[in-house]
PDB file of N, CA and C in Angstrom:
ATOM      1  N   UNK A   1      -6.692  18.397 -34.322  1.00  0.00           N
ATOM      2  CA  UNK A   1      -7.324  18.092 -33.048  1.00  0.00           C
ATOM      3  C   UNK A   1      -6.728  16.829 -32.445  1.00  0.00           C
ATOM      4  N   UNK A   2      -6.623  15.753 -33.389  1.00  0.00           N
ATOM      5  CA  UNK A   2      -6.059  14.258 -32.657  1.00  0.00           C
ATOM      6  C   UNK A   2      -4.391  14.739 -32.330  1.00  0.00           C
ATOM      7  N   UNK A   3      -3.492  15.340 -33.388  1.00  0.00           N
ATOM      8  CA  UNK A   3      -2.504  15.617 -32.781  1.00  0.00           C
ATOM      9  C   UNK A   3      -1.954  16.462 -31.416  1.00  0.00           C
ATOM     10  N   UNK A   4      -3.262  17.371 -31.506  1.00  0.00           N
ATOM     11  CA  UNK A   4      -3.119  17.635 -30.277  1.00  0.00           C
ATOM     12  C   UNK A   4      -3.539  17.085 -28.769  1.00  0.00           C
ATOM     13  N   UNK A   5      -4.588  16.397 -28.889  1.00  0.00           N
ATOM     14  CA  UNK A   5      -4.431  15.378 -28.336  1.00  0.00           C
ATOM     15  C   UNK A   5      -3.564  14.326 -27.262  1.00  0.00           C
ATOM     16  N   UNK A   6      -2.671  13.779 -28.546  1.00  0.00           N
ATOM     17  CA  UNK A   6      -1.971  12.790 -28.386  1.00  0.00           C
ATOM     18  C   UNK A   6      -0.659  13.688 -28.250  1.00  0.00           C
ATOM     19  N   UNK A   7      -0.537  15.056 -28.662  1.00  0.00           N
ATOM     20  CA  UNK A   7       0.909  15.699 -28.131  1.00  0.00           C
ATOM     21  C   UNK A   7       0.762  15.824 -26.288  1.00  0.00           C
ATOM     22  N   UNK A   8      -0.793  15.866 -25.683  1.00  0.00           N
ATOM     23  CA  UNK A   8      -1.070  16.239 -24.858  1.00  0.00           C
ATOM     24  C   UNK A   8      -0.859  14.975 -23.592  1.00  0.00           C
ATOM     25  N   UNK A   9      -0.911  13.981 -24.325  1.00  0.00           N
ATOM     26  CA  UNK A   9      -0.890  12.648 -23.466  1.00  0.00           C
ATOM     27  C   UNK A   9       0.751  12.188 -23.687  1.00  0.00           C
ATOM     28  N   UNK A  10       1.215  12.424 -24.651  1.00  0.00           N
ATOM     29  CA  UNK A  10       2.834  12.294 -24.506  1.00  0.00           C
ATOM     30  C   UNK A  10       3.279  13.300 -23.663  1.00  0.00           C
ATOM     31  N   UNK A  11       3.235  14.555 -23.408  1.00  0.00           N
ATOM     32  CA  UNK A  11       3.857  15.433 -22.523  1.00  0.00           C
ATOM     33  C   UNK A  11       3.271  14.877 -20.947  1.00  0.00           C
ATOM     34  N   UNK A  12       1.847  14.668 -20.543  1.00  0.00           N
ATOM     35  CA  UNK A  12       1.600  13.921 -19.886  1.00  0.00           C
ATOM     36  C   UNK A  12       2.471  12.446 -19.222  1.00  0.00           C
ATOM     37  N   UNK A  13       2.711  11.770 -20.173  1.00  0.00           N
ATOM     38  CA  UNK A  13       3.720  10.590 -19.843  1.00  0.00           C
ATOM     39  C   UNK A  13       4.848  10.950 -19.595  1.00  0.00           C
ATOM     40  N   UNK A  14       5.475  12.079 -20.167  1.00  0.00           N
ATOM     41  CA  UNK A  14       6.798  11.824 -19.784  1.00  0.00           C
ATOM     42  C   UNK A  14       7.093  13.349 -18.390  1.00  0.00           C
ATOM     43  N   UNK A  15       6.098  13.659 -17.906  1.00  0.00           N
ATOM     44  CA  UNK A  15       6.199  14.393 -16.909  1.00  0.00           C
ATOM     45  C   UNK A  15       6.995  13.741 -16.232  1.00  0.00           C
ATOM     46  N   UNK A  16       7.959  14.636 -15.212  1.00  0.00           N
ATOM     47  CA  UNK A  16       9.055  13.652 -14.201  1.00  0.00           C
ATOM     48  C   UNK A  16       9.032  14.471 -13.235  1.00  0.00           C
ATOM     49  N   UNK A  17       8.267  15.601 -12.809  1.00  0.00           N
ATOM     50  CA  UNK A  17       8.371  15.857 -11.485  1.00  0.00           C
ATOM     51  C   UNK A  17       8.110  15.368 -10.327  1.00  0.00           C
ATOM     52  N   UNK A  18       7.342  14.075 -10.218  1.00  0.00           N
ATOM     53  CA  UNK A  18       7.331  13.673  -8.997  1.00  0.00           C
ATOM     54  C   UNK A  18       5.861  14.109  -7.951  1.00  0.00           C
ATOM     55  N   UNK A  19       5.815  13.662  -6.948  1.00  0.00           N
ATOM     56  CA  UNK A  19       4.566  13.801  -6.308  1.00  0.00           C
ATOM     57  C   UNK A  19       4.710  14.822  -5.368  1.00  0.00           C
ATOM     58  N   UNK A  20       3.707  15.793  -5.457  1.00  0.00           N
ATOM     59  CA  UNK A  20       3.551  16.662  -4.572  1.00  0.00           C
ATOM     60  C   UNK A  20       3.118  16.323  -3.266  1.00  0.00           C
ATOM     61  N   UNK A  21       2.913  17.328  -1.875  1.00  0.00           N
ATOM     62  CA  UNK A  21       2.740  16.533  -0.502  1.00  0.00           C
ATOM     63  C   UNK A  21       1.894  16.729  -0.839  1.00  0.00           C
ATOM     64  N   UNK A  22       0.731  17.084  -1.381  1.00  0.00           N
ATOM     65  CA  UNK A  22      -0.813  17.207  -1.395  1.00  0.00           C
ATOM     66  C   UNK A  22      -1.039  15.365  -1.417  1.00  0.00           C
ATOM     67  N   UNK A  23      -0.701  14.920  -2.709  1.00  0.00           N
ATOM     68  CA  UNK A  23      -0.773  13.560  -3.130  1.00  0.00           C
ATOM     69  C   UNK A  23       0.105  12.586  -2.070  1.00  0.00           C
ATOM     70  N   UNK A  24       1.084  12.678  -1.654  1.00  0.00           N
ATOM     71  CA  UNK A  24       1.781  11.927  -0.469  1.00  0.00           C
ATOM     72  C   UNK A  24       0.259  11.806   0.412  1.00  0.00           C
ATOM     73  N   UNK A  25       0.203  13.267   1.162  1.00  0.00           N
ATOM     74  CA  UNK A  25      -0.960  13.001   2.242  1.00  0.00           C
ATOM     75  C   UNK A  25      -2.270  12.329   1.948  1.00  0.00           C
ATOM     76  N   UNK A  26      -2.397  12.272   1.192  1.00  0.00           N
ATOM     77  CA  UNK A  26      -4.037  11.642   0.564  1.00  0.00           C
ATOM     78  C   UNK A  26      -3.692  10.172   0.331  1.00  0.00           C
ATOM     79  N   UNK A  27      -2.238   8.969  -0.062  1.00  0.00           N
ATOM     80  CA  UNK A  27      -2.237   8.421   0.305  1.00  0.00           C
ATOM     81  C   UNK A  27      -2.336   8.086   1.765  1.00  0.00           C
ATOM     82  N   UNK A  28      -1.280   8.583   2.377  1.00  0.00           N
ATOM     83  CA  UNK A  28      -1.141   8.523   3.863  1.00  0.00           C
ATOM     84  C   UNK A  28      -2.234   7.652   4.530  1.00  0.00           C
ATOM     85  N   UNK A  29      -3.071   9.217   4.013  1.00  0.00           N
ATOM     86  CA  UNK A  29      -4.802   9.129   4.752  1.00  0.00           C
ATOM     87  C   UNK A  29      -5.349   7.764   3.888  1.00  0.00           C
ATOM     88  N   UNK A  30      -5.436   7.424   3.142  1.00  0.00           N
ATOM     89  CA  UNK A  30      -6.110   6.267   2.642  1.00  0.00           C
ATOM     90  C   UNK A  30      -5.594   4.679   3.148  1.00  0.00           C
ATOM     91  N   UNK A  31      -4.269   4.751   3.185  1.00  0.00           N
ATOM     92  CA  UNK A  31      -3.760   3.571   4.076  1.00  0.00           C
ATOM     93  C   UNK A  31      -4.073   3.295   5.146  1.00  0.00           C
ATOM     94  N   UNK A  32      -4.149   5.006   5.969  1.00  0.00           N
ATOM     95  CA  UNK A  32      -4.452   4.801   7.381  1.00  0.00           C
ATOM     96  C   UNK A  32      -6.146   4.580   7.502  1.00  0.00           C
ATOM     97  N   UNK A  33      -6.946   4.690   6.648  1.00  0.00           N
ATOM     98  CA  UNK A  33      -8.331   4.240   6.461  1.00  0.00           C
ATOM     99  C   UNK A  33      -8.178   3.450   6.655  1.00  0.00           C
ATOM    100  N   UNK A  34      -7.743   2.568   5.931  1.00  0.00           N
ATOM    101  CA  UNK A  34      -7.974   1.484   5.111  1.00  0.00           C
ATOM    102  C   UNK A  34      -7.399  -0.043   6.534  1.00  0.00           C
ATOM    103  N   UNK A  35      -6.475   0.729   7.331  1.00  0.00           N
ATOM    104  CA  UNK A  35      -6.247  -0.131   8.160  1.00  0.00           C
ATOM    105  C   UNK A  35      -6.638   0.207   9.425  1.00  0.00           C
ATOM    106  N   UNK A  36      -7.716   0.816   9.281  1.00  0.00           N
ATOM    107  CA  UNK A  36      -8.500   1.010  10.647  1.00  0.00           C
ATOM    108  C   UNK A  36      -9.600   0.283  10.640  1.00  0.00           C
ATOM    109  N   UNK A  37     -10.191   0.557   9.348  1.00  0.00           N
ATOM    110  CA  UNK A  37     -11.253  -0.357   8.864  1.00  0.00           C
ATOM    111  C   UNK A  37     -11.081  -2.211   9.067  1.00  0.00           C
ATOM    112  N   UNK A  38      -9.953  -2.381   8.875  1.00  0.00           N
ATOM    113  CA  UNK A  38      -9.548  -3.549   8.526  1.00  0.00           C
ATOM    114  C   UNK A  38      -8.823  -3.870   9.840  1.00  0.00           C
ATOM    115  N   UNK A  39      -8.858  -3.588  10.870  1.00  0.00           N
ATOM    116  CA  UNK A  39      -7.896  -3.456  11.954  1.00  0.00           C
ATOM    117  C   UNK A  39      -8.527  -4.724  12.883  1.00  0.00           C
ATOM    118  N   UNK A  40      -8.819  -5.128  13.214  1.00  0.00           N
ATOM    119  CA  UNK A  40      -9.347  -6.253  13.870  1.00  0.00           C
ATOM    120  C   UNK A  40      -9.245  -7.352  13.023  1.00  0.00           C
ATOM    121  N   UNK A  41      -9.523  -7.572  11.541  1.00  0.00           N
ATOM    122  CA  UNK A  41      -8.961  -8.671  10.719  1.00  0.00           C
ATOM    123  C   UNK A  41      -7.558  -8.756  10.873  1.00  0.00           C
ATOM    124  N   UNK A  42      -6.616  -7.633  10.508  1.00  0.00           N
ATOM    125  CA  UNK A  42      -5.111  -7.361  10.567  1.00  0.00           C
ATOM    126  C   UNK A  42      -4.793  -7.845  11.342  1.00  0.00           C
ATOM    127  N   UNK A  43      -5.301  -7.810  13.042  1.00  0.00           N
ATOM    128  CA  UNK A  43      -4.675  -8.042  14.342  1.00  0.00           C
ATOM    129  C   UNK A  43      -4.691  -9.593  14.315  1.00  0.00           C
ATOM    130  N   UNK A  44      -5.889 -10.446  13.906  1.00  0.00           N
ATOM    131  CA  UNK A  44      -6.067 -11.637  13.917  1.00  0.00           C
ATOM    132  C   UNK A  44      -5.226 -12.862  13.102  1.00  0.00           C
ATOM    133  N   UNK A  45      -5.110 -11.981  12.071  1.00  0.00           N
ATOM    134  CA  UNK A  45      -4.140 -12.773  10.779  1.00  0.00           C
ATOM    135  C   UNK A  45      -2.695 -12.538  11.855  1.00  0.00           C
ATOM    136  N   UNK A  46      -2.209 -11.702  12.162  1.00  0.00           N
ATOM    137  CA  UNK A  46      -0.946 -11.406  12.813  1.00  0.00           C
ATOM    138  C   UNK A  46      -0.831 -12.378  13.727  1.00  0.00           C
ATOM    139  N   UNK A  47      -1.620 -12.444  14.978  1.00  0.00           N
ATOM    140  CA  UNK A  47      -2.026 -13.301  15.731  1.00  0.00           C
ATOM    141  C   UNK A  47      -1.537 -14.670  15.591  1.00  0.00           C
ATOM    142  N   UNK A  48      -2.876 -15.285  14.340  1.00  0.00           N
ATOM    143  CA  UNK A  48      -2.602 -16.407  14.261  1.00  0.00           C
ATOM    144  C   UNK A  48      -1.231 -16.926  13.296  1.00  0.00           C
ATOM    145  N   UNK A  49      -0.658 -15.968  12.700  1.00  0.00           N
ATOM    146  CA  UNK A  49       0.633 -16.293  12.266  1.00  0.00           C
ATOM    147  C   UNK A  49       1.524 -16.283  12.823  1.00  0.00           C
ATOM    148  N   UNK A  50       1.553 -15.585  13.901  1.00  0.00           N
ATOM    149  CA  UNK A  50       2.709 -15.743  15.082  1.00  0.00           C
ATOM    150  C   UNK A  50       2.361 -17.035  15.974  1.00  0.00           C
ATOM    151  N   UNK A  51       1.294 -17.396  16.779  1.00  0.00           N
ATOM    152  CA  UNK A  51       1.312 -18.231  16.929  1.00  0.00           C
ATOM    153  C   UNK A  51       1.595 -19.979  16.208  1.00  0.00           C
ATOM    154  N   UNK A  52       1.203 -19.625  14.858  1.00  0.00           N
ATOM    155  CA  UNK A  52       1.882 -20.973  14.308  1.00  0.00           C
ATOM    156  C   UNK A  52       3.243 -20.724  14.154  1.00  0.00           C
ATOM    157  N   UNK A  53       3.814 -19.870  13.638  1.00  0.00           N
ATOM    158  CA  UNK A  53       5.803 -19.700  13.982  1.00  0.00           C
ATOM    159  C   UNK A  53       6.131 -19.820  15.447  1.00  0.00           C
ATOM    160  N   UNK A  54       5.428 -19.563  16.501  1.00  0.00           N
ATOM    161  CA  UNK A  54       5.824 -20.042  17.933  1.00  0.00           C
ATOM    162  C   UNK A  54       5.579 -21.782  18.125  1.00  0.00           C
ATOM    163  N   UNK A  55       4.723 -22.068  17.361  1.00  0.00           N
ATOM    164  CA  UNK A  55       4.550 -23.694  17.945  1.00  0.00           C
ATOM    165  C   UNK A  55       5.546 -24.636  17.097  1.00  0.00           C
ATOM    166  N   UNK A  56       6.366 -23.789  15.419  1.00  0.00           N
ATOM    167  CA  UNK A  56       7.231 -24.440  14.519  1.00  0.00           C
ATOM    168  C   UNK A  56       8.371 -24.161  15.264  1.00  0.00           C
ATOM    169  N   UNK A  57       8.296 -23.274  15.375  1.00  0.00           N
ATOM    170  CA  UNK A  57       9.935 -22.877  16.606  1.00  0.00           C
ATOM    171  C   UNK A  57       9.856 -24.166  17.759  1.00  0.00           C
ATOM    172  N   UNK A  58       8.885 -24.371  18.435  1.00  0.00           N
ATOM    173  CA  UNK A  58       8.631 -25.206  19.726  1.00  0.00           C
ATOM    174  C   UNK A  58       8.944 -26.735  19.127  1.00  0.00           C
ATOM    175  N   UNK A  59       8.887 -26.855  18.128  1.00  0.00           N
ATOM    176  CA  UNK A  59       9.021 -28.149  17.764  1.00  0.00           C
ATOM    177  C   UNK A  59      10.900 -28.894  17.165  1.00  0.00           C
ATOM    178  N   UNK A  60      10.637 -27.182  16.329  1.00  0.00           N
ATOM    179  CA  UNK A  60      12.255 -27.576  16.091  1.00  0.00           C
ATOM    180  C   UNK A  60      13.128 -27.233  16.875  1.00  0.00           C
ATOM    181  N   UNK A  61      13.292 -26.125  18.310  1.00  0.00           N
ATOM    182  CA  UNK A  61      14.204 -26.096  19.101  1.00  0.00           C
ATOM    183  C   UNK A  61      14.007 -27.672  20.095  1.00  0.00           C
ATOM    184  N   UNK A  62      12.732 -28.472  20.196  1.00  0.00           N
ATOM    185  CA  UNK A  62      12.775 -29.409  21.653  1.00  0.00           C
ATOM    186  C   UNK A  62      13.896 -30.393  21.127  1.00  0.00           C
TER     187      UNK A  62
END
């Protein structure tokens, strides 16, 4: 029983086929959740990081 098992989780590990589009799309969709949800924080952090690289730029081009 344990050898089979553990034959079952080694064939498991060394699977190499790769991700099906089922699994691609279900990330996809979870990123694109995830930054919709978060989309008004995102915009703000962006925001204020561009604006401090516009005022370091302003200082070292004058």
């Amino acid at each position: 029983m344990m050898k089979k098992l553990i034959s079952g989780i080694g064939a498991f590990w060394r699977n190499e086929k790769g991700m099906g589009t089922l699994e691609v799309i279900l990330i996809v969709a979870v990123v694109i959740i995830i930054a919709l949800l978060f989309k008004d924080w995102i915009v703000a952090l962006v925001e204020d990081l561009l604006g401090k690289a516009d005022k370091k730029a302003d200082t070292i081009f004058e």
